[in-house]
Protein backbone atom coordinates (compact mmCIF):
# COMPACT_ATOMS: atom_id res chain seq x y z
CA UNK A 1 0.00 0.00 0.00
CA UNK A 2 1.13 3.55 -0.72
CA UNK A 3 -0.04 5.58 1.13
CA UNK A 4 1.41 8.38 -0.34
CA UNK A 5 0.39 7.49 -3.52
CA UNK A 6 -3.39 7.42 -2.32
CA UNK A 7 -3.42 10.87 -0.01
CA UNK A 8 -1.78 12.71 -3.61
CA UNK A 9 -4.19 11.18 -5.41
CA UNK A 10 -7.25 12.12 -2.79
CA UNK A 11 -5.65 16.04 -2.20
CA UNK A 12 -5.85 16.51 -6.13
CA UNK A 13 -9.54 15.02 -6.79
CA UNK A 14 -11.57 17.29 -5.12
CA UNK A 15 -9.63 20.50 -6.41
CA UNK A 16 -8.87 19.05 -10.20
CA UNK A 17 -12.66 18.42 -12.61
CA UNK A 18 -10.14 16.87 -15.01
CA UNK A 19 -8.95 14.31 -12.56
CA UNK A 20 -13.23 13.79 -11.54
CA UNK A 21 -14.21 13.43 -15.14
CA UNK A 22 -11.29 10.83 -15.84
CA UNK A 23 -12.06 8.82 -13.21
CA UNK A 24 -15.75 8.89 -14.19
CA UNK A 25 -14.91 8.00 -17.81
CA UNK A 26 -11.34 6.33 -17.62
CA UNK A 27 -10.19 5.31 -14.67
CA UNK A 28 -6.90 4.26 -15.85
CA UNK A 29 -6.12 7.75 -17.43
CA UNK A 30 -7.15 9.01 -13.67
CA UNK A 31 -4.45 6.92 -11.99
CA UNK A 32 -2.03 7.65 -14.37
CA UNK A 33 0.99 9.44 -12.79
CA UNK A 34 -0.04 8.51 -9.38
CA UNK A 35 1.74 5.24 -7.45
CA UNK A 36 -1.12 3.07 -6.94
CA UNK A 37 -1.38 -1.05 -7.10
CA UNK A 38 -4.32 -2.65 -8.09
CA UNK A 39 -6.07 -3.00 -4.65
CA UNK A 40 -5.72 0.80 -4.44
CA UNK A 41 -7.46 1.69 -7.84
CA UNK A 42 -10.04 -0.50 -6.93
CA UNK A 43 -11.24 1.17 -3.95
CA UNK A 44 -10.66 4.41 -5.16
CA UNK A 45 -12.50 3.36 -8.37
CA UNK A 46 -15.08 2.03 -5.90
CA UNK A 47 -15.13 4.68 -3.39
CA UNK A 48 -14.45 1.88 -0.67
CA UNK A 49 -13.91 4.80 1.99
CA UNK A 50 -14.17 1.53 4.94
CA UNK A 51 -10.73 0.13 3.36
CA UNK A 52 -9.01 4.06 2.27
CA UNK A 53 -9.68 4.18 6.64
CA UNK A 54 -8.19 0.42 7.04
CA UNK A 55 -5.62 1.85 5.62
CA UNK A 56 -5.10 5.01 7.74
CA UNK A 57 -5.39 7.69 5.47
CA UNK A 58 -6.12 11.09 6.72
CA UNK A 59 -10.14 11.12 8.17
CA UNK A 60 -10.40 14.74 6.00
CA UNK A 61 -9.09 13.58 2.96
CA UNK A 62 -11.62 10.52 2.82
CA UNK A 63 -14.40 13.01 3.82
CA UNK A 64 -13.67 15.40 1.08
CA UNK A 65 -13.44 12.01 -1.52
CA UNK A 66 -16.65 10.55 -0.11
CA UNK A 67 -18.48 13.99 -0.98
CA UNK A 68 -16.84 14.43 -4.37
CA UNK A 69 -18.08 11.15 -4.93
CA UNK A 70 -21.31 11.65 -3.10
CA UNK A 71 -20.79 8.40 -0.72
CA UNK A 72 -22.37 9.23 2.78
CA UNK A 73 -18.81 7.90 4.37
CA UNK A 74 -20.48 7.82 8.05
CA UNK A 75 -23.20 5.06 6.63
CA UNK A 76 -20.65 3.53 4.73
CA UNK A 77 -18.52 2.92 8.05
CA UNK A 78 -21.33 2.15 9.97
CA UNK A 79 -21.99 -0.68 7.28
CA UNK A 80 -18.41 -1.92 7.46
CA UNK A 81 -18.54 -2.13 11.15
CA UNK A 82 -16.23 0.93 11.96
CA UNK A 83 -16.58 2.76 14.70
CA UNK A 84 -16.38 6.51 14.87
């Protein structure tokens, strides 16, 4: 896991429409440039905000994703059995 690679990518999409419309469309043109492995682009691709907090990336950073995305992250956790 890179976490790097994942916060860049989440501190980019919410400021970048380019980077939103590429993952709508083509998500492999959205990771492109960004260190990623597969599990990674999946969630992202998925919006699986329970693993991107597995994972321990920053709690704001998944909030701002989960709203680009419009994912209620607090139901989503709730589902996944995370506690808040």
């Amino acid at each position: 896991m890179s976490r790097r690679g994942l916060e860049k990518f989440m501190f980019r999409f919410d400021k970048d429409a380019e980077l939103q419309a590429a993952l709508a469309s083509d998500p492999a043109k959205a990771f492109a440039g960004f260190e990623l492995d597969a599990a990674e682009r999946a969630a992202l691709a998925s919006c699986d905000v329970p693993a991107l907090y597995r994972w321990g990336l920053h709690p704001l950073l998944i909030r701002n994703y989960a709203a680009m995305r419009k994912v209620d992250y607090v139901a989503a956790y709730k589902a996944a059995g995370i506690e808040m």
